[in-house]
C-alpha atoms as a PDB file:
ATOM      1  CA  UNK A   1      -9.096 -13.176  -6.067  1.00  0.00           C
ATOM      2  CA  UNK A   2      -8.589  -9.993  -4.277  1.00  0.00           C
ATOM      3  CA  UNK A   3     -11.500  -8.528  -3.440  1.00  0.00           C
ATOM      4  CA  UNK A   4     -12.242  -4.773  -2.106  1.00  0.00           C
ATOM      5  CA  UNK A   5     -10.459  -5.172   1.273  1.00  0.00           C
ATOM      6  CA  UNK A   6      -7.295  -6.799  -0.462  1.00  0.00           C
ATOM      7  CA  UNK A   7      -4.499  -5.842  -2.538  1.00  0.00           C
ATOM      8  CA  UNK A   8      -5.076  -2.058  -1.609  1.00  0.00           C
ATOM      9  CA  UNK A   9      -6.884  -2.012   1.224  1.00  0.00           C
ATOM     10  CA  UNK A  10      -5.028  -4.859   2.963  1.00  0.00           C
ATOM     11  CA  UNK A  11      -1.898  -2.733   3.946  1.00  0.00           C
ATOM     12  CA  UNK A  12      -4.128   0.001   5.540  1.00  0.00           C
ATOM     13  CA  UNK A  13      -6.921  -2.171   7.271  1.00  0.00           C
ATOM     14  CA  UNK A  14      -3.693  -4.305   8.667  1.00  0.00           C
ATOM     15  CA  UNK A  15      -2.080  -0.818   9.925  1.00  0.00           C
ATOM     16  CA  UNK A  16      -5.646   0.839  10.797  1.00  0.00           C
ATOM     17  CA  UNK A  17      -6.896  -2.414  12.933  1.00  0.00           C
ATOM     18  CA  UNK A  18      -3.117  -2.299  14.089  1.00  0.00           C
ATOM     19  CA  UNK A  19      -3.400   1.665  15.050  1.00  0.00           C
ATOM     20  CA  UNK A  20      -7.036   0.814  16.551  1.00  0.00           C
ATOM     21  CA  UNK A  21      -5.850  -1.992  18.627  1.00  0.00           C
ATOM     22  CA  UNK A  22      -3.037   0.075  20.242  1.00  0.00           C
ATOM     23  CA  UNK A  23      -5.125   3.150  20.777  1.00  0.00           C
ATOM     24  CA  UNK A  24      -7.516   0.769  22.452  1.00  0.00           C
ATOM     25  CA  UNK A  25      -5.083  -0.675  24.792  1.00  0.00           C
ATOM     26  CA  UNK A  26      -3.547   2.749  25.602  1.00  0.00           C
ATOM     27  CA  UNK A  27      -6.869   4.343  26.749  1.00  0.00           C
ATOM     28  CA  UNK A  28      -7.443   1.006  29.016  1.00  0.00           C
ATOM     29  CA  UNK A  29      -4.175   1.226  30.489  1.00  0.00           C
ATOM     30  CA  UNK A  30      -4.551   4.937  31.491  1.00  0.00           C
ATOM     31  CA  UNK A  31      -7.683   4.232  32.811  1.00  0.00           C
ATOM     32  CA  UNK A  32      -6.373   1.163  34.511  1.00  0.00           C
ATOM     33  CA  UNK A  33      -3.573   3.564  36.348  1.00  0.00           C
ATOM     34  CA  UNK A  34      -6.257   6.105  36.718  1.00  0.00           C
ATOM     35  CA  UNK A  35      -4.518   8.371  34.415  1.00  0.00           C
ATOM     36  CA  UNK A  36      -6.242  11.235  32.849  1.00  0.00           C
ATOM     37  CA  UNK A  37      -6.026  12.886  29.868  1.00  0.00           C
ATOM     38  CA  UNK A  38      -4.276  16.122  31.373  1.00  0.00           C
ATOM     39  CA  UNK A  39      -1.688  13.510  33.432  1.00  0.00           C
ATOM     40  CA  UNK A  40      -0.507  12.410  29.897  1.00  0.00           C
ATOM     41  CA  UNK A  41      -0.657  15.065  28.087  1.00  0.00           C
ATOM     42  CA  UNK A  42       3.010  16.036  27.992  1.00  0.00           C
ATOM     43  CA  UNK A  43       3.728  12.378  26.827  1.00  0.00           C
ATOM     44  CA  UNK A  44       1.161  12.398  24.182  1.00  0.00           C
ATOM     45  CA  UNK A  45       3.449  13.271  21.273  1.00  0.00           C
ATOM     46  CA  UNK A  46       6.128  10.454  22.199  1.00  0.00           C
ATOM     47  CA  UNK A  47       3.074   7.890  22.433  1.00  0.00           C
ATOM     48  CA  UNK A  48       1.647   8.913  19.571  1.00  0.00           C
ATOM     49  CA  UNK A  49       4.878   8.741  17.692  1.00  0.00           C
ATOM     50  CA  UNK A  50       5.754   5.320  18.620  1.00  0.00           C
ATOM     51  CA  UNK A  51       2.301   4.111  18.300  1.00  0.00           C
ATOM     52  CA  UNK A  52       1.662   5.457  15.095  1.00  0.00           C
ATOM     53  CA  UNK A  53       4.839   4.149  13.827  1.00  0.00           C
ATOM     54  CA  UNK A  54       4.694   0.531  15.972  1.00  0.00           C
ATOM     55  CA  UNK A  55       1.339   0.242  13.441  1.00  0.00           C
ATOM     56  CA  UNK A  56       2.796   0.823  10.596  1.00  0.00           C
ATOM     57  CA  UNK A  57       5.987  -0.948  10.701  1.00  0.00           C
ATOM     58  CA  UNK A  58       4.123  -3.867  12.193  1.00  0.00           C
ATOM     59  CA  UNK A  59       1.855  -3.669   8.980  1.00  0.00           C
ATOM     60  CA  UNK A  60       5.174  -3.648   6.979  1.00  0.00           C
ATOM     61  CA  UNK A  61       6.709  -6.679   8.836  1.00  0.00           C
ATOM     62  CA  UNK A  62       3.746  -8.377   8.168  1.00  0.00           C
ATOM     63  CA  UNK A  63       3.424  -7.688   4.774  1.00  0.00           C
ATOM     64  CA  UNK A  64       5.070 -10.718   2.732  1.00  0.00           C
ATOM     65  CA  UNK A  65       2.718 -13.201   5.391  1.00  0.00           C
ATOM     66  CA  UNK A  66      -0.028 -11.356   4.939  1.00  0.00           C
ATOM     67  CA  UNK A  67      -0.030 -11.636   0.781  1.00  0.00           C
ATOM     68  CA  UNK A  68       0.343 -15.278   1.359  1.00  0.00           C
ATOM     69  CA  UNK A  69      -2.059 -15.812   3.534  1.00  0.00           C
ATOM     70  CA  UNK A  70      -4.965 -13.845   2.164  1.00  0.00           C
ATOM     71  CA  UNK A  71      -4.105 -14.348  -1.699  1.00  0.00           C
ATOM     72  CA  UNK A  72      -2.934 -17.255  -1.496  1.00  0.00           C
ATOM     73  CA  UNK A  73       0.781 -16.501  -3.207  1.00  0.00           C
ATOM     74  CA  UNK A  74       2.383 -19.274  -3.902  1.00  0.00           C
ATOM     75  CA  UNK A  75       6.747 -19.135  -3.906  1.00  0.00           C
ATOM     76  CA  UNK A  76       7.496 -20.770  -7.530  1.00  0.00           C
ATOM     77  CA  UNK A  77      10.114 -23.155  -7.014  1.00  0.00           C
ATOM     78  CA  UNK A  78      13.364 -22.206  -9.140  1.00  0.00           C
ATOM     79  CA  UNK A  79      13.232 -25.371 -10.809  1.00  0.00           C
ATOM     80  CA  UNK A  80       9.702 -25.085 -12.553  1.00  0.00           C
ATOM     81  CA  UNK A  81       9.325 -26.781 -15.429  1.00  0.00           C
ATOM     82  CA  UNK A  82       6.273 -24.141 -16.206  1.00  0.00           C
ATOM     83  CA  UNK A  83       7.722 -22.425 -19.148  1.00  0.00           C
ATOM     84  CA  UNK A  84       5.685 -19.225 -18.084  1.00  0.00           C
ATOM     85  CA  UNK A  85       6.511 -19.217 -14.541  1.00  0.00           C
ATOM     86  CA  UNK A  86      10.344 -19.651 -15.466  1.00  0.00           C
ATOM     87  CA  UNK A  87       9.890 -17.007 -17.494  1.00  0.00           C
ATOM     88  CA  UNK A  88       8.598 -14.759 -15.041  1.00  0.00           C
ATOM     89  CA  UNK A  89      11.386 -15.791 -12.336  1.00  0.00           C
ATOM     90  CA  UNK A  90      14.308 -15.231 -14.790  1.00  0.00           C
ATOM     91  CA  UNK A  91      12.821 -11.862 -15.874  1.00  0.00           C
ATOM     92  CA  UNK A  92      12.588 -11.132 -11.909  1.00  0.00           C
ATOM     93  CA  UNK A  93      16.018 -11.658 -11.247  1.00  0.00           C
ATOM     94  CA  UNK A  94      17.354 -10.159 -14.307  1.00  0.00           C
ATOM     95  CA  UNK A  95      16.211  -7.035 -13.753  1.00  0.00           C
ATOM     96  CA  UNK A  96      16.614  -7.070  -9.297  1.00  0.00           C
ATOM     97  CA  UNK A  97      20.214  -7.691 -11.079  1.00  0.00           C
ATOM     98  CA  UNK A  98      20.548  -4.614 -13.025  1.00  0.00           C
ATOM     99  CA  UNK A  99      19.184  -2.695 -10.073  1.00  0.00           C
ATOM    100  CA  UNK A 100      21.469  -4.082  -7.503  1.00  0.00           C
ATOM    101  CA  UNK A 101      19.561  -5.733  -5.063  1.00  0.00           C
ATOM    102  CA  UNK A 102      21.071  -6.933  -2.400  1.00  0.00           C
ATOM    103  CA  UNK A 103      19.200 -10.363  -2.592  1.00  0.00           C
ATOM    104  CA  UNK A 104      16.809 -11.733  -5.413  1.00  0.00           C
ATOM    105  CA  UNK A 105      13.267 -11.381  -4.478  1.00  0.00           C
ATOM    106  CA  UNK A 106      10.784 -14.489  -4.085  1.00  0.00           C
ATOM    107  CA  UNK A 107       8.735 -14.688  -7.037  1.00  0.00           C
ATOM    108  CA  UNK A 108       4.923 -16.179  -6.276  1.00  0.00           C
ATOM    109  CA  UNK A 109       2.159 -16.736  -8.188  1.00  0.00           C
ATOM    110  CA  UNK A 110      -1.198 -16.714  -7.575  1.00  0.00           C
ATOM    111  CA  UNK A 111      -4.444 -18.344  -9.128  1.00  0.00           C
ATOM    112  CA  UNK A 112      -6.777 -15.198 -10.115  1.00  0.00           C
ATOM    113  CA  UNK A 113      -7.924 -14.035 -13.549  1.00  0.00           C
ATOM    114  CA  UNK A 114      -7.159 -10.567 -12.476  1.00  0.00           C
ATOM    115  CA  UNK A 115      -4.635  -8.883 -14.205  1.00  0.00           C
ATOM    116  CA  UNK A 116      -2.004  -7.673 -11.600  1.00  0.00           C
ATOM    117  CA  UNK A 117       0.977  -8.181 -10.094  1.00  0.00           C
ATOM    118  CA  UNK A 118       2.339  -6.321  -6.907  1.00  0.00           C
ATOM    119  CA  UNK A 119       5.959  -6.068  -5.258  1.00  0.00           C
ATOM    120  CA  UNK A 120       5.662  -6.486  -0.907  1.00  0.00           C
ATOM    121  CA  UNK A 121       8.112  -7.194   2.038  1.00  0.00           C
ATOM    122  CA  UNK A 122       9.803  -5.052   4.469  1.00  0.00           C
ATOM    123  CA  UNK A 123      13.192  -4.228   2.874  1.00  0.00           C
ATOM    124  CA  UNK A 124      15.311  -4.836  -0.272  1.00  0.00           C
ATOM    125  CA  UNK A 125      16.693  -8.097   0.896  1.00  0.00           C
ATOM    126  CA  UNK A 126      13.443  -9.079   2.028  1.00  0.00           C
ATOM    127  CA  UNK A 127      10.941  -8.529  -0.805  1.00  0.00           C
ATOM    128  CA  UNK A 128       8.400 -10.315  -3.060  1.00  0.00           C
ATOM    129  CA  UNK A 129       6.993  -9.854  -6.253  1.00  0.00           C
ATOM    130  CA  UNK A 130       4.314 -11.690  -7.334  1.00  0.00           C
ATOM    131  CA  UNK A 131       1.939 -12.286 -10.705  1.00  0.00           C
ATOM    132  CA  UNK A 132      -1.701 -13.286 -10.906  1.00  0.00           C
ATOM    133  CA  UNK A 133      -2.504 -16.384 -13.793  1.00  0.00           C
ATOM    134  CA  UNK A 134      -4.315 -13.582 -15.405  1.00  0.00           C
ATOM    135  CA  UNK A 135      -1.967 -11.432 -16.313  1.00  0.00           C
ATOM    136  CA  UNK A 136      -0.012 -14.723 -17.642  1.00  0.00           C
ATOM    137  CA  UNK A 137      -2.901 -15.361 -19.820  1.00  0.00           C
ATOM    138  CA  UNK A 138      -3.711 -12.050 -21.015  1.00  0.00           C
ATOM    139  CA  UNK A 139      -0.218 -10.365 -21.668  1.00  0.00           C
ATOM    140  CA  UNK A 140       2.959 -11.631 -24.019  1.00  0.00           C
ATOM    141  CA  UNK A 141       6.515 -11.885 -22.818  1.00  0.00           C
ATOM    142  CA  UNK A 142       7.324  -8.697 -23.667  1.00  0.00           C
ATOM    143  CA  UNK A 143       4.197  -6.819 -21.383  1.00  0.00           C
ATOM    144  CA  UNK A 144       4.998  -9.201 -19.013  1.00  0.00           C
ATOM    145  CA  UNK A 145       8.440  -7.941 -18.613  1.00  0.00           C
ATOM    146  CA  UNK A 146       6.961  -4.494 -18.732  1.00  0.00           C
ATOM    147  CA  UNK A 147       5.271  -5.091 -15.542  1.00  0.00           C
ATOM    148  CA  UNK A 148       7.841  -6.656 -13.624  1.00  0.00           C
ATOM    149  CA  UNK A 149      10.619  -4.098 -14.605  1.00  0.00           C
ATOM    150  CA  UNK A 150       8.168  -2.132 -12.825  1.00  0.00           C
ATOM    151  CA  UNK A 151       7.331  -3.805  -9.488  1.00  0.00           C
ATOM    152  CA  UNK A 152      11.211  -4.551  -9.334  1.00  0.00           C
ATOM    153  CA  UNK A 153      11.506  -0.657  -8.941  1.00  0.00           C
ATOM    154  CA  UNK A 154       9.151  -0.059  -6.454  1.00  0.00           C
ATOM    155  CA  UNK A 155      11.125  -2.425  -4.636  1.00  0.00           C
ATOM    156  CA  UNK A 156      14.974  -1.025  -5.498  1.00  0.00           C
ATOM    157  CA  UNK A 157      13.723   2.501  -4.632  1.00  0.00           C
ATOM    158  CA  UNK A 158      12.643   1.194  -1.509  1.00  0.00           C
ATOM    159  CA  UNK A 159       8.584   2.552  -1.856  1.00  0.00           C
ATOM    160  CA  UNK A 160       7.512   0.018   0.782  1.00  0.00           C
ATOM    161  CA  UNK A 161       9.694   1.721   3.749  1.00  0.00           C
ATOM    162  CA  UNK A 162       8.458   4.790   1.991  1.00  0.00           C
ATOM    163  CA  UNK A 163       5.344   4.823   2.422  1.00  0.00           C
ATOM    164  CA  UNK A 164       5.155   2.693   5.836  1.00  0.00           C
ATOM    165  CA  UNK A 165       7.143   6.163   7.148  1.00  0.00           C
ATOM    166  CA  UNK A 166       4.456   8.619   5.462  1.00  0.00           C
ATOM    167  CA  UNK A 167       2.183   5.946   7.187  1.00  0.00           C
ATOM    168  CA  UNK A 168       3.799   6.324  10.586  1.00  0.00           C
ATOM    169  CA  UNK A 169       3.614  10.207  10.027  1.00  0.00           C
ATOM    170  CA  UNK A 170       0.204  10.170   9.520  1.00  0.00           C
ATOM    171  CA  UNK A 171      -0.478   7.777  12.108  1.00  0.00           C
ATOM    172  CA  UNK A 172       1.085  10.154  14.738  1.00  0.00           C
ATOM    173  CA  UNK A 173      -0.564  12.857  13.273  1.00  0.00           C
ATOM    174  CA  UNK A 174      -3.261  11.612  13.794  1.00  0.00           C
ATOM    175  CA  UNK A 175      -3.465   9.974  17.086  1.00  0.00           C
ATOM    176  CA  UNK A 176      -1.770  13.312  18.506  1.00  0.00           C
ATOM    177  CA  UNK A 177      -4.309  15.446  17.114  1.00  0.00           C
ATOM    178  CA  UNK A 178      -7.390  13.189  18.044  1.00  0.00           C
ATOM    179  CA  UNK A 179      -6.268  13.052  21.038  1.00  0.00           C
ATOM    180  CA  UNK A 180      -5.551  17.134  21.775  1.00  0.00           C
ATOM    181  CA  UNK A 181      -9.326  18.445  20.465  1.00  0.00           C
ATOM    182  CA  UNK A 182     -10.615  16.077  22.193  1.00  0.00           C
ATOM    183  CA  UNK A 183      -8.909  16.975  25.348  1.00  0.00           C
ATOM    184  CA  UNK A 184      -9.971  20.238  24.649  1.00  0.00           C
ATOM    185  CA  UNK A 185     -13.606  19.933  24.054  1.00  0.00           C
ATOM    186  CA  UNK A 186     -13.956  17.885  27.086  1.00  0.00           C
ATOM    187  CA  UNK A 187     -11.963  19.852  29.781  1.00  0.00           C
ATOM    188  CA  UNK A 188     -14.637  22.758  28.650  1.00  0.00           C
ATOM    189  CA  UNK A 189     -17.333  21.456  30.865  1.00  0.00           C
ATOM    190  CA  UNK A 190     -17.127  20.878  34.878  1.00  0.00           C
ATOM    191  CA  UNK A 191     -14.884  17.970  35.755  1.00  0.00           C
ATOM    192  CA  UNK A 192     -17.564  16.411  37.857  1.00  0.00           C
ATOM    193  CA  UNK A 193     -19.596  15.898  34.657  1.00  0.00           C
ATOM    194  CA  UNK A 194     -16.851  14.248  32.706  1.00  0.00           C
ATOM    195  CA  UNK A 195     -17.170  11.248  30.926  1.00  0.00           C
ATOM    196  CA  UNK A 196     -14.233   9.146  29.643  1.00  0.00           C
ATOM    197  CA  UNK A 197     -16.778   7.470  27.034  1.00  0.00           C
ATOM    198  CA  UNK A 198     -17.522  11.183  25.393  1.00  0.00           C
ATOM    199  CA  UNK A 199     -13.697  11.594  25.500  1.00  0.00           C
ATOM    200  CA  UNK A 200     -12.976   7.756  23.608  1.00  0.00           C
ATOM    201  CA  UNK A 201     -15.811   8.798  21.254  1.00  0.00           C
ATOM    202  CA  UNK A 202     -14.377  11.486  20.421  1.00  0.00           C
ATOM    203  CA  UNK A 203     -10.902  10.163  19.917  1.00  0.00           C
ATOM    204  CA  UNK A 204     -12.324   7.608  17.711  1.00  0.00           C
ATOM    205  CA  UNK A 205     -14.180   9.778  15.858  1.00  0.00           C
ATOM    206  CA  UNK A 206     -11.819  12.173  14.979  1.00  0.00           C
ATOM    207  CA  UNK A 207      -9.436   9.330  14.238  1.00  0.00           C
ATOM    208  CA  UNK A 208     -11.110   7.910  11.442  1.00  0.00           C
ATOM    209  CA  UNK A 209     -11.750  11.375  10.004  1.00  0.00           C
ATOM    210  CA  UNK A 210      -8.560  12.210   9.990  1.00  0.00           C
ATOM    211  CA  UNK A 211      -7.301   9.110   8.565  1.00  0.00           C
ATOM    212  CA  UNK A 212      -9.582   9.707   5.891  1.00  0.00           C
ATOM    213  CA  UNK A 213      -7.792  12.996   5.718  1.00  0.00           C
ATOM    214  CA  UNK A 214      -4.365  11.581   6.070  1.00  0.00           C
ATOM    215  CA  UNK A 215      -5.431   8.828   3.232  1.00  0.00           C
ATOM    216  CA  UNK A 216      -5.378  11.634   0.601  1.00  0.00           C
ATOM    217  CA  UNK A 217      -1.776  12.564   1.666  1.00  0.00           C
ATOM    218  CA  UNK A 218      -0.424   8.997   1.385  1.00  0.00           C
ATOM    219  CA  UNK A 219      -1.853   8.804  -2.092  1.00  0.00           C
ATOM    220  CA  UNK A 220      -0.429  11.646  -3.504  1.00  0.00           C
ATOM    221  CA  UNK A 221       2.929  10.231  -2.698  1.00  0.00           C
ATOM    222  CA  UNK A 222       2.012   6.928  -3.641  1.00  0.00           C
ATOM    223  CA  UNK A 223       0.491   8.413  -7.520  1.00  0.00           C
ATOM    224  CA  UNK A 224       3.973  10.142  -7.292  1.00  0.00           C
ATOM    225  CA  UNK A 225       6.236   7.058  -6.907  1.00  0.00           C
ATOM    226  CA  UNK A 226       4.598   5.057  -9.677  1.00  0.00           C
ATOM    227  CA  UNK A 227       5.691   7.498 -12.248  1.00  0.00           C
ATOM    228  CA  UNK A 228       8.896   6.628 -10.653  1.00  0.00           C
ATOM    229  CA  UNK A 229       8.174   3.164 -11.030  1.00  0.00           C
ATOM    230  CA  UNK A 230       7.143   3.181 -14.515  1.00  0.00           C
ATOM    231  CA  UNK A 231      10.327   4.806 -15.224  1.00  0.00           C
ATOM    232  CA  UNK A 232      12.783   2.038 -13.598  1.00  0.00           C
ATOM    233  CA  UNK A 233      10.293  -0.242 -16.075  1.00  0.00           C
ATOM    234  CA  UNK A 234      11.298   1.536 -19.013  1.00  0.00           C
ATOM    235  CA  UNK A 235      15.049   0.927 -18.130  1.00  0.00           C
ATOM    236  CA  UNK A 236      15.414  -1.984 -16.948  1.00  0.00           C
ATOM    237  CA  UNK A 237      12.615  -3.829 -19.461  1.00  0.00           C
ATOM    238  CA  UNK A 238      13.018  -1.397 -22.275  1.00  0.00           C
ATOM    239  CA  UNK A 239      10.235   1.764 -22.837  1.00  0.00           C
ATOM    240  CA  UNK A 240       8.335  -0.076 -25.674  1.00  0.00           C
ATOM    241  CA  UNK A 241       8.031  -2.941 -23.227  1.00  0.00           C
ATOM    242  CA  UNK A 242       6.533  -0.762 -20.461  1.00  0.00           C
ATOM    243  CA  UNK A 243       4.081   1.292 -22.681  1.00  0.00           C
ATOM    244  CA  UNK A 244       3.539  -2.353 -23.920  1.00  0.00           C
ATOM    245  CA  UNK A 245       2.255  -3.215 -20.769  1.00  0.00           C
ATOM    246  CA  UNK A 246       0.187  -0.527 -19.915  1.00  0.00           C
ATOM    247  CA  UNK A 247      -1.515  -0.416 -23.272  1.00  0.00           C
ATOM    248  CA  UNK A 248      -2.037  -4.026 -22.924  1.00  0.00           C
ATOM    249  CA  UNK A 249      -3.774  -3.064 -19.284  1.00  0.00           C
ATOM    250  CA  UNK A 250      -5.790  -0.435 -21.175  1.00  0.00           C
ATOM    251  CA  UNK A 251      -7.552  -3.250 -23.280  1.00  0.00           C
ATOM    252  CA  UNK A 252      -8.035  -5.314 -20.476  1.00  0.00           C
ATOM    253  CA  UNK A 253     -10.089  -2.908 -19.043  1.00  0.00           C
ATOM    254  CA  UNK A 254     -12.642  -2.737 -21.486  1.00  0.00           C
ATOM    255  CA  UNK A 255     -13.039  -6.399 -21.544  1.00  0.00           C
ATOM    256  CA  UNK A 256     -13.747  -6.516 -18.026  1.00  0.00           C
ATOM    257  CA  UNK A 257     -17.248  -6.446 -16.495  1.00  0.00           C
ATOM    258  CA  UNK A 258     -18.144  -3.747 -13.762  1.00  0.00           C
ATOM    259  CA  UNK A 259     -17.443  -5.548 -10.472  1.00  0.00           C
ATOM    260  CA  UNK A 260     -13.558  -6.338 -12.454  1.00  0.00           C
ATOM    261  CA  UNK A 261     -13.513  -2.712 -13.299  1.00  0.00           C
ATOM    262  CA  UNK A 262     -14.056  -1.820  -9.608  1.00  0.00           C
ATOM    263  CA  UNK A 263     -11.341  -3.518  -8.527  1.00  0.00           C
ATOM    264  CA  UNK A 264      -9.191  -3.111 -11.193  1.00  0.00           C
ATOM    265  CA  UNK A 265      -8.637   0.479 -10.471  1.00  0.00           C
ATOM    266  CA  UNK A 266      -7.535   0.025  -6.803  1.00  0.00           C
ATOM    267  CA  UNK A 267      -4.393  -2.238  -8.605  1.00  0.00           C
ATOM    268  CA  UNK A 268      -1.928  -1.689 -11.251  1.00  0.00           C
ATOM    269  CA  UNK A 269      -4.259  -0.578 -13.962  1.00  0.00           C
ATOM    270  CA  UNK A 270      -5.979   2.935 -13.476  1.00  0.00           C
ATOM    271  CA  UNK A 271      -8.481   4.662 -15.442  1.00  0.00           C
ATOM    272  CA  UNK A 272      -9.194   8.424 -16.031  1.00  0.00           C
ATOM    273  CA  UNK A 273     -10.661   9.680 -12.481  1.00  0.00           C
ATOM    274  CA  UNK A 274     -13.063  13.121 -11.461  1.00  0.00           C
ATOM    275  CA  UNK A 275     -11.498  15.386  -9.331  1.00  0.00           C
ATOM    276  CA  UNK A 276     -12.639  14.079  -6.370  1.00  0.00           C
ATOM    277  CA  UNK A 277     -11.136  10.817  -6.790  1.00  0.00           C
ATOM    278  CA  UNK A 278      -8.148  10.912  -8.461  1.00  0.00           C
ATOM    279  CA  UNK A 279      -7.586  12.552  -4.041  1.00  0.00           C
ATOM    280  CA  UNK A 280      -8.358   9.287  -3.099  1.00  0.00           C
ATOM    281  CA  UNK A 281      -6.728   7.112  -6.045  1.00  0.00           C
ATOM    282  CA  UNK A 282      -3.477   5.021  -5.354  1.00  0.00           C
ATOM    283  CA  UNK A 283      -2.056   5.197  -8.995  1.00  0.00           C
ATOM    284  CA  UNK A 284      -2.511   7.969 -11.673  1.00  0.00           C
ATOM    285  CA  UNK A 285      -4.371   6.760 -14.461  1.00  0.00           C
ATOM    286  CA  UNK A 286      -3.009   4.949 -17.394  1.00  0.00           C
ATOM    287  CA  UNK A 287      -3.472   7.604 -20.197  1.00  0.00           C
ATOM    288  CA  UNK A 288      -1.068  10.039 -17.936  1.00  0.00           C
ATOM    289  CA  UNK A 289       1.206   7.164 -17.065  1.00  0.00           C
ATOM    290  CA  UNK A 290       1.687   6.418 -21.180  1.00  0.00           C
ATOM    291  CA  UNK A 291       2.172   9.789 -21.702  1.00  0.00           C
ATOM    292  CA  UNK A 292       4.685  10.760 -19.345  1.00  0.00           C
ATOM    293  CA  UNK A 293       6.758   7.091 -20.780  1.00  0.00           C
ATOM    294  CA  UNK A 294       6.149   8.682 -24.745  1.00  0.00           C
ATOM    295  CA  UNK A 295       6.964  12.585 -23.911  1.00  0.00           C
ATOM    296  CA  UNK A 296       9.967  11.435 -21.235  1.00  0.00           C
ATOM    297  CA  UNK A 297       8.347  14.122 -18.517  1.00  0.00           C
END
């Protein structure tokens, strides 16, 4: 099962351990060279761009290996004899047919009574969608195809390069910004009294406040783009199929217990957030996404 650093949290703490690493080894190499801040400063942007981006499209790369290894996703073989699992594979290609994919995705399956599935991998050609035994249990062919008509569109409009270059952005952002206050607080004092620990504390504590900050930004896009997603559902499944689905996902979530609930709104399910967090959540929830499939908005 996925629990609160998976799924979700697994792309960013890959990219944020990635980002922390690579911060880490810049500030040893500079001090290794005996490089200061101010000798670097008018190469901070180009580091910061290629670092924040090297993170994120290394979290990207990774992305297909890390599902596997983690959830333990399993590739079903095209010649399953599961009727369920064929099912789901046919379904899969069907629909990465109708949206012109350059190459069929790998379809895996993983044991979990969660209800979710998820789309991954680092292009179009190179992409895999994947289905938990719960939502095989708890859904019929028809919200099953729902769901998959869905991930297949995250993948066709290309989210996952998407949102790994918001990710870079932010990234950059980030590590240029931590990186000029903090040069500025510290070149207030005498040089003498300097400390290149205040400076890395500072660094790393603006970076993980502005992460926070940038977090917000990335999930506005990403609420954004499964609207989108739930469209390409409706067309290539059908719309009764995808409000099927997410109905279905409704009901599941008042059969689950609290710790299920928890984790069931970092995945494809969402329910109705406060103000505060619907900043922070990853998918809108599932009374706006029905609506928007029944009005056509």
């Amino acid at each position: 099962m996925w629990t609160v650093v998976k799924r979700f949290l697994l792309f960013g703490l890959v990219n944020m351990l990635i980002l922390v690493s690579l911060s880490f080894a810049l500030n040893l190499i500079c001090a290794f060279l005996g490089i200061s801040p101010n000798g670097y400063y008018n190469y901070l942007l180009l580091i910061s761009v290629v670092m924040g981006f090297g993170g994120a499209f290394m979290s990207l790369l990774l992305s297909k290996w890390t599902a596997k290894t983690f959830m333990g996703v399993q590739v079903i073989p095209l010649n399953t004899n599961d009727p369920a699992l064929r099912h789901v594979i046919e379904s899969v290609h069907t629909f990465a047919k109708a949206a012109r994919l350059p190459k069929m995705p790998e379809v895996g399956f993983y044991n979990s009574p969660e209800v979710n599935a998820f789309a991954t991998g680092p292009s179009k050609s190179n992409s895999l969608v994947a289905v938990s035994a719960g939502l095989l249990q708890r859904m019929n062919r028809d919200e099953i195809e729902g769901v998959l008509g869905h991930e297949v569109t995250h993948i066709a409009n290309g989210d996952m390069v998407t949102m790994t270059l918001l990710q870079g952005v932010i990234n950059a952002v980030v590590i240029f910004a931590a990186r000029a206050i903090a040069q500025v607080i510290t070149s207030q004092g005498r040089s003498e009294n300097r400390s290149p620990f205040l400076y890395m504390g500072i660094v790393f504590g603006l970076e993980i406040l502005f992460s926070i900050l940038g977090m917000i930004a990335v999930n506005y896009f990403s609420r954004a783009r499964e609207f989108r997603a739930d469209s390409g559902g409706a067309r290539y499944a059908g719309r009764d199929k995808m409000i099927a689905s997410l109905r279905a996902l409704q009901g599941t979530l008042g059969r689950l217990n609290k710790e299920q609930q928890a984790l069931a709104t970092l995945k494809i399910s969402g329910r109705p957030h406060g103000a505060l967090m619907t900043l922070f959540a990853t998918h809108p929830s599932l009374e706006d996404r029905i609506r928007r499939l029944e009005t056509g908005r």
